[in-house]
Protein backbone atom coordinates (compact mmCIF):
# COMPACT_ATOMS: atom_id res chain seq x y z
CA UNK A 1 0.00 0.00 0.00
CA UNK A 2 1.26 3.07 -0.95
CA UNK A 3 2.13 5.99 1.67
CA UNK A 4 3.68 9.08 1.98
CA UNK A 5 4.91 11.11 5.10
CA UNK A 6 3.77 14.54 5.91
CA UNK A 7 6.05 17.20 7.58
CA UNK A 8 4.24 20.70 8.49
CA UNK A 9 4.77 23.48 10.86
CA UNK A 10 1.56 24.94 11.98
CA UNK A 11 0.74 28.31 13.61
CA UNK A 12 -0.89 27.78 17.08
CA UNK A 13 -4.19 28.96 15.69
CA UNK A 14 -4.24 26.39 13.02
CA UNK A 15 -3.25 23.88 14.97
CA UNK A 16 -6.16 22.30 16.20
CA UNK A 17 -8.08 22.52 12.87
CA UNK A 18 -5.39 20.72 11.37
CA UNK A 19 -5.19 17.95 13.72
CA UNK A 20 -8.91 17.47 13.24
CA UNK A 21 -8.38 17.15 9.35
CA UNK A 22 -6.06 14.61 10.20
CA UNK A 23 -7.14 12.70 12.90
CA UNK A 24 -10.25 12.46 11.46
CA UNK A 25 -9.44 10.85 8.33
CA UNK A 26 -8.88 6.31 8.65
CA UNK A 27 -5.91 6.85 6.02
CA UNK A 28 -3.40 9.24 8.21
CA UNK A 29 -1.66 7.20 10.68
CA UNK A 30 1.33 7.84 12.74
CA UNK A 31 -0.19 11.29 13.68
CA UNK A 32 2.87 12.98 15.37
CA UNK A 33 1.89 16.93 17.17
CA UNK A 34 4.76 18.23 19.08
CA UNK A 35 3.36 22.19 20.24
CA UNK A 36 5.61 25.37 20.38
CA UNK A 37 8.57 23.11 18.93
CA UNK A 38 9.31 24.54 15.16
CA UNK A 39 11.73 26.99 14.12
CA UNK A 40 11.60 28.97 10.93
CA UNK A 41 8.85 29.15 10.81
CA UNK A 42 7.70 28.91 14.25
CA UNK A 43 4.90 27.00 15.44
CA UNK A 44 4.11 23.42 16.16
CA UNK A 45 5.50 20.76 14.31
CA UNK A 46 2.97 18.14 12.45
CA UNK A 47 4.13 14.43 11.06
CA UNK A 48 1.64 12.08 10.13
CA UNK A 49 2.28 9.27 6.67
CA UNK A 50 -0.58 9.33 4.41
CA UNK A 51 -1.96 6.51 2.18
CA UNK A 52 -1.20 8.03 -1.65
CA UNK A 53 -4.76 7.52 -2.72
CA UNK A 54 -6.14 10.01 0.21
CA UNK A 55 -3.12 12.11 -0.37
CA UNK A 56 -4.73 14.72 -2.24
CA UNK A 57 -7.66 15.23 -0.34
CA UNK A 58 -5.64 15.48 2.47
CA UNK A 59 -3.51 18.04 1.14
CA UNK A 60 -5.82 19.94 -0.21
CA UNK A 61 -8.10 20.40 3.07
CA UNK A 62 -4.79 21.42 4.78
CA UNK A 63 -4.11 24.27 1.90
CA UNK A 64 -7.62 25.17 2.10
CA UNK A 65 -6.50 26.06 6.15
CA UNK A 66 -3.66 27.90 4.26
CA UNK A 67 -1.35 25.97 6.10
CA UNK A 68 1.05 26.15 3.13
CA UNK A 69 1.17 29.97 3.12
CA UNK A 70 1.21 30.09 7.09
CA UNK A 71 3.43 28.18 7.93
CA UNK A 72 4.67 24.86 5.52
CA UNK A 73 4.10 21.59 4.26
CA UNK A 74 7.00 19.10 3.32
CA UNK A 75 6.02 15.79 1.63
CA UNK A 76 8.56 13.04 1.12
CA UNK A 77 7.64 9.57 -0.47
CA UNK A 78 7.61 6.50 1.53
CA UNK A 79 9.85 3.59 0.19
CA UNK A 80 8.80 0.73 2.39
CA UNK A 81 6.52 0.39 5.40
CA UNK A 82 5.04 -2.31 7.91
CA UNK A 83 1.55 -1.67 8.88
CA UNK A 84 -1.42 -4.09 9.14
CA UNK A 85 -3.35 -1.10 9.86
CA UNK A 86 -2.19 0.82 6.61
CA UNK A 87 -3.12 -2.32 4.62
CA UNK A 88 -6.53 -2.50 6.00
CA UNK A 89 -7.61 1.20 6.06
CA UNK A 90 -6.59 1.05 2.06
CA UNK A 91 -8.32 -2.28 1.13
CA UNK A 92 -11.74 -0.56 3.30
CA UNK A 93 -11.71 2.90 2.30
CA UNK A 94 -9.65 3.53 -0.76
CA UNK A 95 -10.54 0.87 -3.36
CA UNK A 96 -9.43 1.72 -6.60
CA UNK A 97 -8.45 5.18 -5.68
CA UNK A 98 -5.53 3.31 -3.68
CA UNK A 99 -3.30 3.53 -7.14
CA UNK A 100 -4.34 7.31 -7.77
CA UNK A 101 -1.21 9.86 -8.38
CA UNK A 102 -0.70 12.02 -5.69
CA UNK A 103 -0.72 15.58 -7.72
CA UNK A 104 1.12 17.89 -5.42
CA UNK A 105 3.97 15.80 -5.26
CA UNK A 106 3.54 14.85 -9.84
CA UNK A 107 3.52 19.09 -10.23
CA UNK A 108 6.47 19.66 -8.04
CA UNK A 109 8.47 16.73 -9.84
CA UNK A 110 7.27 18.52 -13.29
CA UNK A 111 8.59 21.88 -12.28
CA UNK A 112 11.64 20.41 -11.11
CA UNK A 113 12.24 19.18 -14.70
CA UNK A 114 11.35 22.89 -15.94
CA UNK A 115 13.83 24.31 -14.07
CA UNK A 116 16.20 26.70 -16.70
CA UNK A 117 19.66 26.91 -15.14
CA UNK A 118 22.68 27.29 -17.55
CA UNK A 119 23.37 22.91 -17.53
CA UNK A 120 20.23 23.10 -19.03
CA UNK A 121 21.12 24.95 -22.61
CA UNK A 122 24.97 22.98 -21.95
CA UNK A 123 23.10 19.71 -22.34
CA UNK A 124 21.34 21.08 -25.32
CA UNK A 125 24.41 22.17 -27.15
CA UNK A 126 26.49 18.50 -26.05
CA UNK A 127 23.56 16.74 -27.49
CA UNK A 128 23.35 18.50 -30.43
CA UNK A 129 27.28 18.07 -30.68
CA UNK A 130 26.98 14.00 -30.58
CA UNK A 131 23.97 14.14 -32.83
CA UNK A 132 26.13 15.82 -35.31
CA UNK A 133 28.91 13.17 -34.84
CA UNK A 134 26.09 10.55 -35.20
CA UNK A 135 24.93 12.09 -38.02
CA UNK A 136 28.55 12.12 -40.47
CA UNK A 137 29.02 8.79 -38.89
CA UNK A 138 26.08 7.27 -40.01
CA UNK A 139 25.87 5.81 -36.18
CA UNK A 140 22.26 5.33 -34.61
CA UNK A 141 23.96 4.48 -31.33
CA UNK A 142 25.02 8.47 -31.06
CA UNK A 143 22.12 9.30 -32.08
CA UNK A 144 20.01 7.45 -29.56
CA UNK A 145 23.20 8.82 -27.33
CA UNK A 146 21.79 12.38 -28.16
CA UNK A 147 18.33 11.58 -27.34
CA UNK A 148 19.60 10.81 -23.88
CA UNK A 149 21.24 13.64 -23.28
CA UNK A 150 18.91 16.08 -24.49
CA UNK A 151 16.72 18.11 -21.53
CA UNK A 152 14.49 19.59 -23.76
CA UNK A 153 11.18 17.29 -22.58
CA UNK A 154 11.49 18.70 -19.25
CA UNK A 155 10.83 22.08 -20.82
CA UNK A 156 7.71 20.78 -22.98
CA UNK A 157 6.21 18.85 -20.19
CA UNK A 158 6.49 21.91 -18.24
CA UNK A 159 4.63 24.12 -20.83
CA UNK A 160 2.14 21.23 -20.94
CA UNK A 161 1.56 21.44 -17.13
CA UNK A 162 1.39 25.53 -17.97
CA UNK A 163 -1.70 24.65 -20.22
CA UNK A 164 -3.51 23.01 -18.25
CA UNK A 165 -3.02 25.15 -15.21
CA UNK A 166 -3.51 28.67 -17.21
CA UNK A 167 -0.09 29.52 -16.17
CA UNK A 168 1.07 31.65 -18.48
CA UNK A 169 4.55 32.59 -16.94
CA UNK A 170 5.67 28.82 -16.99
CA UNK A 171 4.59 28.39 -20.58
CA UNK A 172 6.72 31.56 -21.66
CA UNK A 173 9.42 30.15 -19.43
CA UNK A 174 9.56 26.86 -21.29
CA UNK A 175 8.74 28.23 -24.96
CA UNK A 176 11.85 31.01 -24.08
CA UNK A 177 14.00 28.18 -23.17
CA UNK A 178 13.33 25.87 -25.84
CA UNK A 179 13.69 28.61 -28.30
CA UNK A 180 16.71 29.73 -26.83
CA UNK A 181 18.58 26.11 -26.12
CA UNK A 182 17.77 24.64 -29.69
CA UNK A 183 19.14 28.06 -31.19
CA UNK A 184 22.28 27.52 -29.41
CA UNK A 185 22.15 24.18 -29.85
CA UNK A 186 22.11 24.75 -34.28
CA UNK A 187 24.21 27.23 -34.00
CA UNK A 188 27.18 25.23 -31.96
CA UNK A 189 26.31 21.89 -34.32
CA UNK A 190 26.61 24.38 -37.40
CA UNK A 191 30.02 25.37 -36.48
CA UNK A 192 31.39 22.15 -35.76
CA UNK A 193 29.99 20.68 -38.36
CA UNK A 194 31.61 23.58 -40.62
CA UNK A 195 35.05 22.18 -38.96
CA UNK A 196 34.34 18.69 -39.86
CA UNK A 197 33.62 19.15 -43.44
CA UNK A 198 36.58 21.86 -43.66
CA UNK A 199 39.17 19.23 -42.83
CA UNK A 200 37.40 16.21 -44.18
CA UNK A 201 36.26 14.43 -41.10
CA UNK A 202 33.13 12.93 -42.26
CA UNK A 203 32.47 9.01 -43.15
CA UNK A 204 33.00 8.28 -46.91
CA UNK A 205 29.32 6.95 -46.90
CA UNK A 206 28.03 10.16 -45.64
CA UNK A 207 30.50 12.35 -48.18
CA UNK A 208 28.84 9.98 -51.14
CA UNK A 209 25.17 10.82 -49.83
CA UNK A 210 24.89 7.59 -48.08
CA UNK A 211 22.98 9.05 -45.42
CA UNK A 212 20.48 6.46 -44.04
CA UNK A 213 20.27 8.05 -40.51
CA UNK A 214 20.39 11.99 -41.68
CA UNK A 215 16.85 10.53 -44.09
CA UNK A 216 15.66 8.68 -40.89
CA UNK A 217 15.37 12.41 -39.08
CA UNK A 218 14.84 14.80 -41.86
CA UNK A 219 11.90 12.60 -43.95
CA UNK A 220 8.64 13.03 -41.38
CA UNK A 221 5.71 11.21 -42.12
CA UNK A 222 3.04 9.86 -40.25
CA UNK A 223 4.82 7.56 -37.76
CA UNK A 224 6.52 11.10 -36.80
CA UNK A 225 2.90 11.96 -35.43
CA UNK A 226 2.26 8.65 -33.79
CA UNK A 227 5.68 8.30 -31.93
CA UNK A 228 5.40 11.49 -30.97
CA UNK A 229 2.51 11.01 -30.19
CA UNK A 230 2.54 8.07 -28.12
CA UNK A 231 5.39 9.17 -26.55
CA UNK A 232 3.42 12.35 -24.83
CA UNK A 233 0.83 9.80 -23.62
CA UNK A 234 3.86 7.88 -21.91
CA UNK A 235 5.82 10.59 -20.71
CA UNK A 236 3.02 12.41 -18.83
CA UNK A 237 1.48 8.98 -17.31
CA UNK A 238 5.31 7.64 -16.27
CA UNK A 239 5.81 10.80 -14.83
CA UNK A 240 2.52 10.42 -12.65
CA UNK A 241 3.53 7.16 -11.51
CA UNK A 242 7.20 7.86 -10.74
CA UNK A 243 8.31 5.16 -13.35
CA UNK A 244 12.08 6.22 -14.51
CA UNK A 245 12.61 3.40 -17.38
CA UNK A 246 8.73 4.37 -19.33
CA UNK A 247 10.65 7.74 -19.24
CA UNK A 248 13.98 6.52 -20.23
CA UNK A 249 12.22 5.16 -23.33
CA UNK A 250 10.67 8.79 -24.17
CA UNK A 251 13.69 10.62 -24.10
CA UNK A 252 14.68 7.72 -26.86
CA UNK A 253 12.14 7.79 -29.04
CA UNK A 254 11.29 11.26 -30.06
CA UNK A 255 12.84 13.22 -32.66
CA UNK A 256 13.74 16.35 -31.49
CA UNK A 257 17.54 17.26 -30.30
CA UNK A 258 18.79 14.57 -33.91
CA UNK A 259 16.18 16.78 -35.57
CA UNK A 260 17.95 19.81 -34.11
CA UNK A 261 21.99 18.47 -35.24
CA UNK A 262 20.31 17.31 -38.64
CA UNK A 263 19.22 21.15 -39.54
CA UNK A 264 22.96 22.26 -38.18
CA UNK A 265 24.77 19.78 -40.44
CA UNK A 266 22.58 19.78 -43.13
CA UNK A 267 23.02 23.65 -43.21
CA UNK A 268 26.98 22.95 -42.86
CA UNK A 269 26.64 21.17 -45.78
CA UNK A 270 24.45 22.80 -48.02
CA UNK A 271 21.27 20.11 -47.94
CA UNK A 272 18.72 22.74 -47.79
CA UNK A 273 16.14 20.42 -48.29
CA UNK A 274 17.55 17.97 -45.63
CA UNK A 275 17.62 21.52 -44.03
CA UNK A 276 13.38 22.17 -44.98
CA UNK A 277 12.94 18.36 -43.42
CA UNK A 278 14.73 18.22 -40.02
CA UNK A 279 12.61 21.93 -39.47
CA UNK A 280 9.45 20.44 -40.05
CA UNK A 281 10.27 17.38 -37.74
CA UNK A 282 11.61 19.26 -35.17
CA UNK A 283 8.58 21.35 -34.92
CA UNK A 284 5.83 18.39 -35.26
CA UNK A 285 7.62 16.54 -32.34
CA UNK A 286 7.43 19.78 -29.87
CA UNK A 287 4.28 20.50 -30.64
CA UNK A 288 2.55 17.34 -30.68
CA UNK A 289 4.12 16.44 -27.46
CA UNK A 290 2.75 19.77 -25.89
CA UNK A 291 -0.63 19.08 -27.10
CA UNK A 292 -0.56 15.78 -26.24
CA UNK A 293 1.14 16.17 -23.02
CA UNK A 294 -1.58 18.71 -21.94
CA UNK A 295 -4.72 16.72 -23.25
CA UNK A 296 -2.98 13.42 -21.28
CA UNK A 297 -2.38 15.70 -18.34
CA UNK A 298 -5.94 16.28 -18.57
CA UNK A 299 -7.34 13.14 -19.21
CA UNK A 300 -5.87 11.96 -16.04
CA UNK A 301 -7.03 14.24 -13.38
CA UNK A 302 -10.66 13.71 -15.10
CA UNK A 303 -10.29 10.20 -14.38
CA UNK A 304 -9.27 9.73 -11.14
CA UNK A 305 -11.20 13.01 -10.26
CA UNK A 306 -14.50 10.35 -11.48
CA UNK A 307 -12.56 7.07 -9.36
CA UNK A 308 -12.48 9.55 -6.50
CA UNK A 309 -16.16 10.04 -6.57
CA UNK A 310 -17.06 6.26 -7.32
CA UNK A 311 -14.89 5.65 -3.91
CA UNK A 312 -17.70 7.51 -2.24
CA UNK A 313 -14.76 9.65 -0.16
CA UNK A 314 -16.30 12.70 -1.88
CA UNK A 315 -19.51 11.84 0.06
CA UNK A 316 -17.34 11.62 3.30
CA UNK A 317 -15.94 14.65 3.02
């Protein structure tokens, strides 16, 4: 059974209306009050673990105290625990809403991926650098390489999570950086791609117009819509459930940083229809996976919002 532990520090007023939130609720155990003891910011100091699926009813009954903006709330997942007690209060009271995602704690993992700081565009530009190397090289296993390194779906699942919360600053944030780190990105790949056709550095394949992986990127189609598309439905529904290998697999299956190094070296090399291709992939992947990302997003709130209300919890409360 899922659980998660709850760390706040409560001003004296609030303290007692908190406690009654949580006491009264069969799926908080381990309540924990300790008055007068917090620091910074003072007031009493709250633990309790939480099963996930009441987790955001919880949470939000304790913002609705402004608890949050009072004083503070700390949640931290809960790898194992032992409790007979746990296991019953989820089997009687939670149902199917045992497995829902607990959406304070899938926003704040989304803005941590949306976060801007200069290792962000660095990554860019690297992964544009081995997509270029991939690319003369006519090696997939750079390219894939590339796709690994890129950061760039933090930044669209963060505009997606924008969307859907009619935040406007974060999607300019994310549409800034995107702009911004892909620019680089072109422009670094241009130049060293100038550097490896000026002394010759390319594969005799690729020199020849052998280029199976440079078509691969710069020849979109329909399956660029699908995989890009099914991607966004994975990467917003692994992020919800915490699952690091579904995202793994996004990272490496969506044409966007290759996409990026394809328009650099194509440019380098005077492809301008290569160029016109790798442009119109690039594009298609970002903005089907914000669309998609934000309609998935979506799609699962509405859902477990109608579990929620199946579990008849909405009639406790």
């Amino acid at each position: 059974m899922g659980m998660i532990h709850v760390r706040a520090v409560s001003p004296p007023d609030l303290t007692d209306d908190a406690v009654a939130i949580l006491a009264g609720d069969p799926c908080v155990l381990n309540l924990v009050v300790q008055p007068g003891i917090a620091r910074n910011p003072d007031g009493d100091a709250i633990a309790c673990d939480v099963l996930t699926g009441a987790a955001n009813e919880v949470l939000r009954s304790l913002r609705e105290l402004h608890l949050d903006s009072r004083g503070s709330i700390v949640i931290e997942p809960v790898d194992m625990a032992f409790s007979g007690r746990a296991a019953e209060a989820g089997a009687r009271q939670l149902g199917a809403l045992a497995g829902a995602p607990v959406w304070e704690e899938v926003e704040a993992r989304i803005r941590a991926e949306g976060t801007y700081a200069p290792s962000f565009y660095l990554y860019l530009v690297v992964a544009g650098l081995i997509g270029a190397v991939g690319i003369v090289t006519n090696s997939q296993i750079l390219i894939v390489a590339a796709m690994v390194v890129g950061p760039e779906y933090g930044a669209i699942v963060a505009i997606a999570l924008g969307i859907d919360r009619g935040d406007w600053s974060r999607i300019r944030q994310g549409l800034f950086a995107l702009l911004v780190g892909f620019l680089l990105a072109i422009v670094a790949t241009f130049l060293f791609s100038l550097l490896i056709r000026g002394f010759g550095l390319q594969s005799k394949a690729f020199s020849v117009g052998v280029r199976p992986v440079s078509n691969l990127i710069n020849t979109p189609n329909f399956f660029s819509f699908a995989v890009a598309t099914l991607a966004g439905i994975v990467g917003i529904v692994s992020l919800t459930e915490a699952r690091t290998s579904a995202l793994l697999g996004v990272f490496i299956s969506v044409t966007t940083i290759p996409a990026a190094a394809d328009i650099a070296v194509s440019t380098a090399f005077t492809s301008w229809s290569e160029v016109r291709g790798s442009l119109i992939q690039l594009l298609v992947n970002i903005v089907v996976l914000i669309a998609v990302g934000t309609v998935t997003l979506k799609g699962q709130r509405a859902i477990w919002r109608r579990v929620r209300i199946r579990s008849g919890r909405a009639a406790r409360r």
